[in-house]
Structures are given as structure tokens and as C-alpha cells.
PDB file of N, CA and C in Angstrom:
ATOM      1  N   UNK A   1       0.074   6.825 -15.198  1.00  0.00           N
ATOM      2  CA  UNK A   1      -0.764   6.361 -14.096  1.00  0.00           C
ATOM      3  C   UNK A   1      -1.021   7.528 -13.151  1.00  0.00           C
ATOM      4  N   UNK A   2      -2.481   7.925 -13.318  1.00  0.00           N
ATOM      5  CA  UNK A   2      -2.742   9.380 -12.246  1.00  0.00           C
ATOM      6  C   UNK A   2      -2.722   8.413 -11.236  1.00  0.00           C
ATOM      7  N   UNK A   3      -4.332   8.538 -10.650  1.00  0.00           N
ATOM      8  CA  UNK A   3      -4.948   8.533  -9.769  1.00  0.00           C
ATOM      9  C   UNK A   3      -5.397   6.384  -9.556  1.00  0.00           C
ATOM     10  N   UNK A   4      -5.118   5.876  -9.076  1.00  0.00           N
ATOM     11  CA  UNK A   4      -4.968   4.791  -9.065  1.00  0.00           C
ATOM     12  C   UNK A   4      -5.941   4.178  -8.229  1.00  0.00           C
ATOM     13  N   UNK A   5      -7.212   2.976  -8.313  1.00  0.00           N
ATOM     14  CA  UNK A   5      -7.504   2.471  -7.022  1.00  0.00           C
ATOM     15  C   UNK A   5      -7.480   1.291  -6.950  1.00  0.00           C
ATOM     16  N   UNK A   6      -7.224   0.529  -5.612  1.00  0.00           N
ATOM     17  CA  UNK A   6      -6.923  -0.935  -5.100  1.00  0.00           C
ATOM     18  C   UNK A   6      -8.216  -1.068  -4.253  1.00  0.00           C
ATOM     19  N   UNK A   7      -8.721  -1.986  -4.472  1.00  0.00           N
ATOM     20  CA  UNK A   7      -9.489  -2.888  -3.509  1.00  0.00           C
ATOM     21  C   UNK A   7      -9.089  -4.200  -2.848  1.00  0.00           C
ATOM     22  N   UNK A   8      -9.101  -4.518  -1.543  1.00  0.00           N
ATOM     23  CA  UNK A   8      -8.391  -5.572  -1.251  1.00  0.00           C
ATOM     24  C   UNK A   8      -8.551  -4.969   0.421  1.00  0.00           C
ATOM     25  N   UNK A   9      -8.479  -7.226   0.880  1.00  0.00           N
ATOM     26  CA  UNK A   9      -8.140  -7.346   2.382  1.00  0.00           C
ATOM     27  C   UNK A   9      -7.106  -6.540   3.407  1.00  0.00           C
ATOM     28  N   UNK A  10      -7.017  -5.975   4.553  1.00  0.00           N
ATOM     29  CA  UNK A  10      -6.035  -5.518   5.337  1.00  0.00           C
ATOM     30  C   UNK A  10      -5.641  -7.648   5.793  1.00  0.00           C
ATOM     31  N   UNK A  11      -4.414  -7.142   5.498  1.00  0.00           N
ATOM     32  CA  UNK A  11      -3.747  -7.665   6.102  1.00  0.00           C
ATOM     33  C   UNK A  11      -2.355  -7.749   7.123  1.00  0.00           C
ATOM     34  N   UNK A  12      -2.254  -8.577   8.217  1.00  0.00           N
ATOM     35  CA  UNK A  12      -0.893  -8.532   8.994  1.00  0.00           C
ATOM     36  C   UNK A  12       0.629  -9.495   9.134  1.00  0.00           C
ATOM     37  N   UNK A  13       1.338  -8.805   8.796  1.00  0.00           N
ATOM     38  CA  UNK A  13       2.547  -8.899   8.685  1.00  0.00           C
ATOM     39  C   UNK A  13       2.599 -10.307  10.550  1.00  0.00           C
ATOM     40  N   UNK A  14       3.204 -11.138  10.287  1.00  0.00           N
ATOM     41  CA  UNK A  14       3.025 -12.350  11.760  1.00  0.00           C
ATOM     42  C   UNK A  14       4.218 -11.652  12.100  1.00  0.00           C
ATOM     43  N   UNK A  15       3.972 -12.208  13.656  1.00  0.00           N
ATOM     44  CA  UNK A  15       4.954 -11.522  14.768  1.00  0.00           C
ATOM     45  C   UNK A  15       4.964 -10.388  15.373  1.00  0.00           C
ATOM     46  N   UNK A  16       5.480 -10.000  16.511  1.00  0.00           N
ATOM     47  CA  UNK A  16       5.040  -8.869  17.421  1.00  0.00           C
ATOM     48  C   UNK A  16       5.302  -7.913  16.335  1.00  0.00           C
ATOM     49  N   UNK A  17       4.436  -6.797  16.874  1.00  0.00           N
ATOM     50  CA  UNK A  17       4.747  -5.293  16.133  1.00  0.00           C
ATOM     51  C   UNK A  17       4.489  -5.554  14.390  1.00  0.00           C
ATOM     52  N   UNK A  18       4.317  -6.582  14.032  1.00  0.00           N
ATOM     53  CA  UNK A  18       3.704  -6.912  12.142  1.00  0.00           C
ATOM     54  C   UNK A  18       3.024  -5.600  11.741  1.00  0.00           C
ATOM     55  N   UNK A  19       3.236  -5.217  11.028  1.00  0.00           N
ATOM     56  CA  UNK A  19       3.108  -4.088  10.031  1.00  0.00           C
ATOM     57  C   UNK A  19       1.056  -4.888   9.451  1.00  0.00           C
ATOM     58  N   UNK A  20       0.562  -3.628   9.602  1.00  0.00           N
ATOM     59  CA  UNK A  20      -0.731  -3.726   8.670  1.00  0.00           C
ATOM     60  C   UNK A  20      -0.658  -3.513   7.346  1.00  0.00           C
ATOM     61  N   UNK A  21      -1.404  -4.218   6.322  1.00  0.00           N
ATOM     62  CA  UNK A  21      -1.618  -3.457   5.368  1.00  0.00           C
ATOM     63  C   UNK A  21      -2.006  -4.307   4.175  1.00  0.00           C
ATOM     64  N   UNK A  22      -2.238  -3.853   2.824  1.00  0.00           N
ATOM     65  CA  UNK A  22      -2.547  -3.994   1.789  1.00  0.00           C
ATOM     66  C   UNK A  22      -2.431  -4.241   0.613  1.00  0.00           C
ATOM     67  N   UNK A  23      -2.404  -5.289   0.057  1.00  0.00           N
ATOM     68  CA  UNK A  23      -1.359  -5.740  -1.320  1.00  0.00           C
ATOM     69  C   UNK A  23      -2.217  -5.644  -2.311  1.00  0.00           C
ATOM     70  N   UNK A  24      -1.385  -5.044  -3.553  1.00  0.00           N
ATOM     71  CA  UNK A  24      -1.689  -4.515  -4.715  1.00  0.00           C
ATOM     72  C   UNK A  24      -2.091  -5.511  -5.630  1.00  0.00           C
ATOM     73  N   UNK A  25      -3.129  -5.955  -5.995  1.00  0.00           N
ATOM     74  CA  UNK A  25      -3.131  -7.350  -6.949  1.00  0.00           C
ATOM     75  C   UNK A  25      -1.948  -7.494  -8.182  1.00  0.00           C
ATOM     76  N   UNK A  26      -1.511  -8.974  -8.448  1.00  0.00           N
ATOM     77  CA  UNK A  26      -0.856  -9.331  -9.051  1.00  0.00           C
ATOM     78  C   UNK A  26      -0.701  -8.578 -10.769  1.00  0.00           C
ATOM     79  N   UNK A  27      -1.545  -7.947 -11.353  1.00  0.00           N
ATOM     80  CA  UNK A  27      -1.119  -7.215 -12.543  1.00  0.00           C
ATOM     81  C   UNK A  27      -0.418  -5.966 -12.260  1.00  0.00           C
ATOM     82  N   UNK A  28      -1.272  -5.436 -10.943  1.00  0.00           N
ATOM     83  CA  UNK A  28      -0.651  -3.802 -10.892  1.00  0.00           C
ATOM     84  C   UNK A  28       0.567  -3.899 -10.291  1.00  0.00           C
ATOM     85  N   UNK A  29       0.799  -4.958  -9.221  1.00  0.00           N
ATOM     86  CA  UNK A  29       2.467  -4.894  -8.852  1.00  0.00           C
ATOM     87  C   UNK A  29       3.666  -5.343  -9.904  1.00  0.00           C
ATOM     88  N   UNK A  30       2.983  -5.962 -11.209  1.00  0.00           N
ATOM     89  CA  UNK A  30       4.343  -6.836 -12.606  1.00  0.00           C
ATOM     90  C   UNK A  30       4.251  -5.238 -13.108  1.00  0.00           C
ATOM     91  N   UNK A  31       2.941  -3.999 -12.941  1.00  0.00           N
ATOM     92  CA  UNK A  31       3.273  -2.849 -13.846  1.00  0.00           C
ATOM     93  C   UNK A  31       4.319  -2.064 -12.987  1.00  0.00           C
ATOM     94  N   UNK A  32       3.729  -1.664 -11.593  1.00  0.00           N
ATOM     95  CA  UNK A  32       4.774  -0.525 -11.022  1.00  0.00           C
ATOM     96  C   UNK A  32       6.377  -1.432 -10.578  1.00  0.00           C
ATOM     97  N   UNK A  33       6.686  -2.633 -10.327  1.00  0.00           N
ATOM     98  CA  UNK A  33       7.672  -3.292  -9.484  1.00  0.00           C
ATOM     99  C   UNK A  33       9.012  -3.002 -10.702  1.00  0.00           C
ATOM    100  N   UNK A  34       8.910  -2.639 -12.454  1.00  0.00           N
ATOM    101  CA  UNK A  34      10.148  -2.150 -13.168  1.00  0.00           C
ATOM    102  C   UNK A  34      10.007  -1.142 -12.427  1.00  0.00           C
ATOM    103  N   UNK A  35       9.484  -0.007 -12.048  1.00  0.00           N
ATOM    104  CA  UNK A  35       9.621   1.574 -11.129  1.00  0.00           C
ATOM    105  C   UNK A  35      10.737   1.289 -10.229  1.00  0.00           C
ATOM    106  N   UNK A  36      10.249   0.455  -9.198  1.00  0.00           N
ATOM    107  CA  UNK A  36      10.774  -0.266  -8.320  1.00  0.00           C
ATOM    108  C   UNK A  36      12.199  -0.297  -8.269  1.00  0.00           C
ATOM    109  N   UNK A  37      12.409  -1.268  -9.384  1.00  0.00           N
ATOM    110  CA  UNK A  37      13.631  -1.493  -9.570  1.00  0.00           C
ATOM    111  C   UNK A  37      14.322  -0.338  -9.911  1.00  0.00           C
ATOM    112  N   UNK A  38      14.227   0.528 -10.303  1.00  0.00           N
ATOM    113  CA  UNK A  38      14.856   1.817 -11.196  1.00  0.00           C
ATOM    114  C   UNK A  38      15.242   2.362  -9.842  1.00  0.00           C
ATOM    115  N   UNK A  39      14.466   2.969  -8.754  1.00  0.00           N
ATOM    116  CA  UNK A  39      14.935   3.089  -7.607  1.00  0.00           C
ATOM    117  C   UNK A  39      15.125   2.845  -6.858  1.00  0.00           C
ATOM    118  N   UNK A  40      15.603   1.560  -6.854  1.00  0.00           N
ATOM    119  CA  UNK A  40      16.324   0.452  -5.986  1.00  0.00           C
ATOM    120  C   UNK A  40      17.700   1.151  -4.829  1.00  0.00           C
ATOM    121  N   UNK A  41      17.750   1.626  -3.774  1.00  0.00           N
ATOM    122  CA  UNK A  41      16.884   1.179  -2.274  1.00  0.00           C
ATOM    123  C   UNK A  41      15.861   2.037  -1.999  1.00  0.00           C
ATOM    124  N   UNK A  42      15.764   3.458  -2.954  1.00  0.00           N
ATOM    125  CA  UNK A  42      14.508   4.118  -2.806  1.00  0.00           C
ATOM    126  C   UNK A  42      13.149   3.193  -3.177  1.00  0.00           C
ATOM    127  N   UNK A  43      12.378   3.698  -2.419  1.00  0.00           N
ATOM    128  CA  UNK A  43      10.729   2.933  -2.884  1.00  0.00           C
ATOM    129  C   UNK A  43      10.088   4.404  -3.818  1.00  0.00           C
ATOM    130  N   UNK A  44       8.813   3.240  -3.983  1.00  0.00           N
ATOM    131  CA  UNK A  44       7.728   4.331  -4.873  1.00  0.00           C
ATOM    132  C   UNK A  44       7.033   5.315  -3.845  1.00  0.00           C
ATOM    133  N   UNK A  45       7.274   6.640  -3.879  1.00  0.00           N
ATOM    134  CA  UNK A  45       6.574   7.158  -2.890  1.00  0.00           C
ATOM    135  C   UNK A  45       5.059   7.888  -3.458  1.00  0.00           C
ATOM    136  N   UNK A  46       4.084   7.555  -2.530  1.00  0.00           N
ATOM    137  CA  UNK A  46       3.081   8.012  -2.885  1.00  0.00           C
ATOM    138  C   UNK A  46       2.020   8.769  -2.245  1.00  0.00           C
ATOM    139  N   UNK A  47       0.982   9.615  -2.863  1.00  0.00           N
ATOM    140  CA  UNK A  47       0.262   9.693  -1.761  1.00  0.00           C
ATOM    141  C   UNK A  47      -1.488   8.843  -1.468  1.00  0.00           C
ATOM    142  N   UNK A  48      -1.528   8.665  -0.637  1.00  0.00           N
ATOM    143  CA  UNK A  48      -3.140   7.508  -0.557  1.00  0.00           C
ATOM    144  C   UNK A  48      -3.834   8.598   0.307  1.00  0.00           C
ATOM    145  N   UNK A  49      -5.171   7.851  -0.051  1.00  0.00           N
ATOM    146  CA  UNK A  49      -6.651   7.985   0.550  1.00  0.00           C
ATOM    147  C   UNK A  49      -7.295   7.142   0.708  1.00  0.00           C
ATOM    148  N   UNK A  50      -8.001   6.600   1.922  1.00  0.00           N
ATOM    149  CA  UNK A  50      -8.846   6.065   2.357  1.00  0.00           C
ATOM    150  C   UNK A  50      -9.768   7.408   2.743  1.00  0.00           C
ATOM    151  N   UNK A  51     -11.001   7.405   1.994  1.00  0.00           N
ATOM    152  CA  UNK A  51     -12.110   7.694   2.607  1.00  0.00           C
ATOM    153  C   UNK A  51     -12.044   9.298   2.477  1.00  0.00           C
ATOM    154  N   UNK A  52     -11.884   9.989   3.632  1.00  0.00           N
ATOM    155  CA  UNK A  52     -11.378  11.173   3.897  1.00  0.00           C
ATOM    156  C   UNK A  52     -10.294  11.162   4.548  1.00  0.00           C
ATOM    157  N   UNK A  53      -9.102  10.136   4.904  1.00  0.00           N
ATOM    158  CA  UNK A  53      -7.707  10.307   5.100  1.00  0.00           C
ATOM    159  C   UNK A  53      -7.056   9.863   3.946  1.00  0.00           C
ATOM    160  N   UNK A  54      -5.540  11.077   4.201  1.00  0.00           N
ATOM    161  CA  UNK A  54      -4.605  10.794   3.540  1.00  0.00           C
ATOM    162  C   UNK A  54      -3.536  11.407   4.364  1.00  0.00           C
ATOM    163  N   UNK A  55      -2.747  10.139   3.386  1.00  0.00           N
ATOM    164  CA  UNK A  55      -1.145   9.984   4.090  1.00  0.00           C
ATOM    165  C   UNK A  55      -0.391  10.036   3.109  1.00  0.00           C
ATOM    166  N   UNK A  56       1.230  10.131   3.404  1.00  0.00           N
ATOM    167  CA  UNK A  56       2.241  10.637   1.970  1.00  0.00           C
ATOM    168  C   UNK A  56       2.990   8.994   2.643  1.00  0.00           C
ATOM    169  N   UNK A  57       3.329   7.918   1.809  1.00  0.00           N
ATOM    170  CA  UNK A  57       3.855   7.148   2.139  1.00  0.00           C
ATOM    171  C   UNK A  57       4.774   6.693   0.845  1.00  0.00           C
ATOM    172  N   UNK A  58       5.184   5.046   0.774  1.00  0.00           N
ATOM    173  CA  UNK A  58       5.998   4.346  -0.049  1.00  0.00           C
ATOM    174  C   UNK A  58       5.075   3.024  -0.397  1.00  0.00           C
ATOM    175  N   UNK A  59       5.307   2.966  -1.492  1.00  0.00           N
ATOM    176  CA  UNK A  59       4.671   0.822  -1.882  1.00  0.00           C
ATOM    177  C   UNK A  59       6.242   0.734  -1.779  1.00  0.00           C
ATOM    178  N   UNK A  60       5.931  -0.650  -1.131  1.00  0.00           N
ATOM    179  CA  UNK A  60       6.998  -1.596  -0.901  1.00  0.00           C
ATOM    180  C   UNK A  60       6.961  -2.935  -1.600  1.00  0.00           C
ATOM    181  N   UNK A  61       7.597  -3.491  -1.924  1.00  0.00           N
ATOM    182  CA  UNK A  61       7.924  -4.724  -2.159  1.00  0.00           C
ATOM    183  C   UNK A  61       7.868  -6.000  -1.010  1.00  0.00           C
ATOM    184  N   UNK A  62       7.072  -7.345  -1.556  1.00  0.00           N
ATOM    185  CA  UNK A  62       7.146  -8.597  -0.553  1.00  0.00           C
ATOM    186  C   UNK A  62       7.715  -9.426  -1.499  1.00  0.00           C
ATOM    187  N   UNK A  63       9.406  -9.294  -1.185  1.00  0.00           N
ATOM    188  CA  UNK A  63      10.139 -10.278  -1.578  1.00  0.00           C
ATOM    189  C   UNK A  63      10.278 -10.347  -3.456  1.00  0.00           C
ATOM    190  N   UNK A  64       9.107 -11.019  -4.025  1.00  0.00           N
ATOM    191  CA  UNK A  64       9.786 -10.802  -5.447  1.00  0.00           C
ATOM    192  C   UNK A  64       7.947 -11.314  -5.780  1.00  0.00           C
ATOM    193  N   UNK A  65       7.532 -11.503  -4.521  1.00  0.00           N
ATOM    194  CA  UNK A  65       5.841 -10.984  -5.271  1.00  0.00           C
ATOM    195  C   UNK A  65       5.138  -9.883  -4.838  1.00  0.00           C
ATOM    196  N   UNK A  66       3.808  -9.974  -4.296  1.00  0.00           N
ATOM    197  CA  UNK A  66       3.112  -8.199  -4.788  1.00  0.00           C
ATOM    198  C   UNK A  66       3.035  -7.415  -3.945  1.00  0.00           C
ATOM    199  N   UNK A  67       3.489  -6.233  -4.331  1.00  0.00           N
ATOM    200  CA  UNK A  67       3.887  -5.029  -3.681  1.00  0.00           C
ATOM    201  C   UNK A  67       2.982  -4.648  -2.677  1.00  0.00           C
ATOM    202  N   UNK A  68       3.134  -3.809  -1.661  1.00  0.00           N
ATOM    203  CA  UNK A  68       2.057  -3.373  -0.689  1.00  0.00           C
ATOM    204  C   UNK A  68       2.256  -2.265   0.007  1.00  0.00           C
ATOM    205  N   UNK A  69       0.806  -1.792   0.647  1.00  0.00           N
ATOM    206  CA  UNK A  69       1.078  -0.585   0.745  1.00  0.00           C
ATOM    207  C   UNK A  69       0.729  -0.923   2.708  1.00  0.00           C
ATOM    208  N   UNK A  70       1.552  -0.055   3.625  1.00  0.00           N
ATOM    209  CA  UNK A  70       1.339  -0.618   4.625  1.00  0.00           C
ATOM    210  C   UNK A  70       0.600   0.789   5.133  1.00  0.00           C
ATOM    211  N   UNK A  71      -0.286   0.302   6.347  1.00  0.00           N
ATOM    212  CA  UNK A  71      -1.701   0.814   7.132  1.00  0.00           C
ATOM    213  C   UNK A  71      -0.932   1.715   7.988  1.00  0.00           C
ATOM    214  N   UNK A  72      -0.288   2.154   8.413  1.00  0.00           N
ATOM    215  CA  UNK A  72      -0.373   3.138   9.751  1.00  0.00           C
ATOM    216  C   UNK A  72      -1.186   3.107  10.641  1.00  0.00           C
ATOM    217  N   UNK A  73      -0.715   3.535  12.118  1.00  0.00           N
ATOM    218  CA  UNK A  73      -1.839   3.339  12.884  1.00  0.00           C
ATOM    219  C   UNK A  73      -2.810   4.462  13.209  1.00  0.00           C
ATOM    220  N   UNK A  74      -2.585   5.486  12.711  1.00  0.00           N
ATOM    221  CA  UNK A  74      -3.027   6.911  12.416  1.00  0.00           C
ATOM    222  C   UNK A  74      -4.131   6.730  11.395  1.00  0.00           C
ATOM    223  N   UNK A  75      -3.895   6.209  10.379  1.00  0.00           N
ATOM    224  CA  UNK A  75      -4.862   5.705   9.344  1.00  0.00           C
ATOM    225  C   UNK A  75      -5.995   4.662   9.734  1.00  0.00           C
ATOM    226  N   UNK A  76      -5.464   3.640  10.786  1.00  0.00           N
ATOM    227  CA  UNK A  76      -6.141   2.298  11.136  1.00  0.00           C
ATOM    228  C   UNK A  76      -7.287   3.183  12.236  1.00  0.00           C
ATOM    229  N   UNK A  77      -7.144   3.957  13.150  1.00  0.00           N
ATOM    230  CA  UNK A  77      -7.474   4.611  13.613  1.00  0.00           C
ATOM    231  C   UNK A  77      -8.769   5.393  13.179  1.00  0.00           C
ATOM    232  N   UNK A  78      -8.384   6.650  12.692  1.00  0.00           N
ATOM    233  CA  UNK A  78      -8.713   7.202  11.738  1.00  0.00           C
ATOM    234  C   UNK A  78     -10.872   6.859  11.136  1.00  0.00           C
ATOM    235  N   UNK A  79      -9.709   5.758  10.732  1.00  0.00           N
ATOM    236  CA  UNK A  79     -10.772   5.290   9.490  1.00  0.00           C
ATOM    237  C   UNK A  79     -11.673   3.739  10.309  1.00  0.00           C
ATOM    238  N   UNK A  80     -11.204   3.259  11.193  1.00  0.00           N
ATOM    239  CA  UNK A  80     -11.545   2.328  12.078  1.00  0.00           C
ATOM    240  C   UNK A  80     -11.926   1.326  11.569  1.00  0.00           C
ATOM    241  N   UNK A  81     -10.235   0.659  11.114  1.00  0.00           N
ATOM    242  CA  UNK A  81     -10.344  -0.646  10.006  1.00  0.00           C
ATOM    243  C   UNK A  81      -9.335  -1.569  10.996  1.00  0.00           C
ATOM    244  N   UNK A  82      -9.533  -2.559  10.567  1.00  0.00           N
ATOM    245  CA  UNK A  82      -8.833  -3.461  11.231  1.00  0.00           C
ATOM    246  C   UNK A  82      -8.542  -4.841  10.137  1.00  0.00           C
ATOM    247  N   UNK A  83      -7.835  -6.386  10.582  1.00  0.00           N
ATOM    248  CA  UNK A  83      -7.629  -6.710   9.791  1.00  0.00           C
ATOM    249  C   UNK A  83      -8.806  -7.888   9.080  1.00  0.00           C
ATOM    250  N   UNK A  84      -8.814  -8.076   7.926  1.00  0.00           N
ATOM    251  CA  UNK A  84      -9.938  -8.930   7.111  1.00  0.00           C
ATOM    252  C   UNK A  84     -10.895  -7.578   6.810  1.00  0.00           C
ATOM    253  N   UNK A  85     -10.803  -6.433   7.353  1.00  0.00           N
ATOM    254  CA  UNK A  85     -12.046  -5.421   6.514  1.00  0.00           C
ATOM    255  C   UNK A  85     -11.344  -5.128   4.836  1.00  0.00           C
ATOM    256  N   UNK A  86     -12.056  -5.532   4.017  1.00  0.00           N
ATOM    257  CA  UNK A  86     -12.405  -4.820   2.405  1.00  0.00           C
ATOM    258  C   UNK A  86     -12.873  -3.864   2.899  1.00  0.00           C
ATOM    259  N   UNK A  87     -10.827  -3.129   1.504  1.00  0.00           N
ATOM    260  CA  UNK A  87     -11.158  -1.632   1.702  1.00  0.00           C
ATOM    261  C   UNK A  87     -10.810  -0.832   0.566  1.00  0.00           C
ATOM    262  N   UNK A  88     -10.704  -0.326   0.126  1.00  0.00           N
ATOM    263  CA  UNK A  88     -10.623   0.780  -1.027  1.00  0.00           C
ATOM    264  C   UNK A  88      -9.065   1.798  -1.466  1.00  0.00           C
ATOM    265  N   UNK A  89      -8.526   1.399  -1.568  1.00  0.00           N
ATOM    266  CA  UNK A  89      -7.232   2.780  -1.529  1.00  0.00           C
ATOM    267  C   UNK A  89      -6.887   3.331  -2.841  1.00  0.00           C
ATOM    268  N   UNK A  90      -7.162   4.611  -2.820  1.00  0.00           N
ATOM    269  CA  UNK A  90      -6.517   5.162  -3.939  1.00  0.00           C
ATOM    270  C   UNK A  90      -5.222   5.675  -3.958  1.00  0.00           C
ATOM    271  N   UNK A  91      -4.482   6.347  -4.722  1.00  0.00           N
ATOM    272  CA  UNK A  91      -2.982   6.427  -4.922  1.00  0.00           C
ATOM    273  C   UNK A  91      -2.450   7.381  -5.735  1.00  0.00           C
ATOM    274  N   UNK A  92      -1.645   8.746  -5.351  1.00  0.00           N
ATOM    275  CA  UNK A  92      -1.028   8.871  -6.918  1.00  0.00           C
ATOM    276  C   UNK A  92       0.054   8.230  -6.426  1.00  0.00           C
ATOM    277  N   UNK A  93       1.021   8.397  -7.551  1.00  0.00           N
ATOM    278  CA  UNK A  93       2.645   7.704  -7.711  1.00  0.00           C
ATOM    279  C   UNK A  93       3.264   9.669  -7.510  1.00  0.00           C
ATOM    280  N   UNK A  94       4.613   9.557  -6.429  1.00  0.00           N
ATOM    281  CA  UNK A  94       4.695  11.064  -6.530  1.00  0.00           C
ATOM    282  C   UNK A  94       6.519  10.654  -7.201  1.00  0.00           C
ATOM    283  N   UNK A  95       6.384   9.801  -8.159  1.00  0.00           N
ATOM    284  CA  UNK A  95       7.878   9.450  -8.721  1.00  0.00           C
ATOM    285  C   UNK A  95       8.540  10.821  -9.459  1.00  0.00           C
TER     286      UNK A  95
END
């Protein structure tokens, strides 16, 4: 898996301070979530792009369904997304 892309809603995490961000549809999180497990309490670290930003981050896990990648506010910024905008993210895996 190079270069990877997700399309999908921003979404927010409920409750003060909720984390932004973006979940990986249900096939691509059953492929990377064995990764996952292999480095179990490490995450998948990766690097993304939106647009012309990029950031070096982690996909995370929601619970025991689909993985996600969370927004920063540097990125939210940035790129001047907020939540319910369809958006685009690409990915490598830097495993």
C-alpha cells in the first residue's frame, strides 16, 4: 500500500475539546486494523495531504470499528474545512 486515498465527511468527536476528523471506510480499516494490532499501543503512523498540506500523524482506532484519521487544527485552518465538508485525504503508511 503506497500512496492511499480516502474520501469522506469531517467529522466530531461529542464533548468539549472532541477531536475532528475522518474515518476510513469499512474495507480499508478490516485491511490496515491486522497492522494495528501488530503494534499494539503503537499506532499506524503516517504521512497525509490535504490539498497542499501535509502533516506526519497516526490512524487510530474507534473502538473495534473504523479507523480514523484525526484533523488538527493547523490543518482545519490551513485548508478551511470544517465539519460535514467532503474531503479528500491521501496517505502513505510510514510502518
Amino acid at each position: 500500500m503506497k500512496n492511499i486515498k480516502i474520501t469522506n465527511y469531517i467529522k466530531l468527536f461529542p464533548g468539549n475539546y472532541g477531536w475532528y476528523y475522518v474515518e476510513l471506510d469499512d474495507e480499508l480499516s478490516k485491511q490496515l486494523r491486522p497492522l494495528l494490532s501488530n503494534l499494539w499501543p503503537a499506532l499506524l503512523k503516517a504521512e497525509f495531504t490535504i490539498n497542499t498540506t501535509v502533516w506526519r500523524s497516526s490512524i487510530m482506532p474507534i473502538k473495534n470499528g473504523p479507523l480514523f484519521i484525526a484533523l488538527p487544527s493547523k490543518v482545519r485552518k490551513a485548508e478551511e474545512l470544517s465539519v460535514g465538508d467532503k474531503i479528500t485525504v491521501s496517505f502513505e503508511l510510514k510502518v
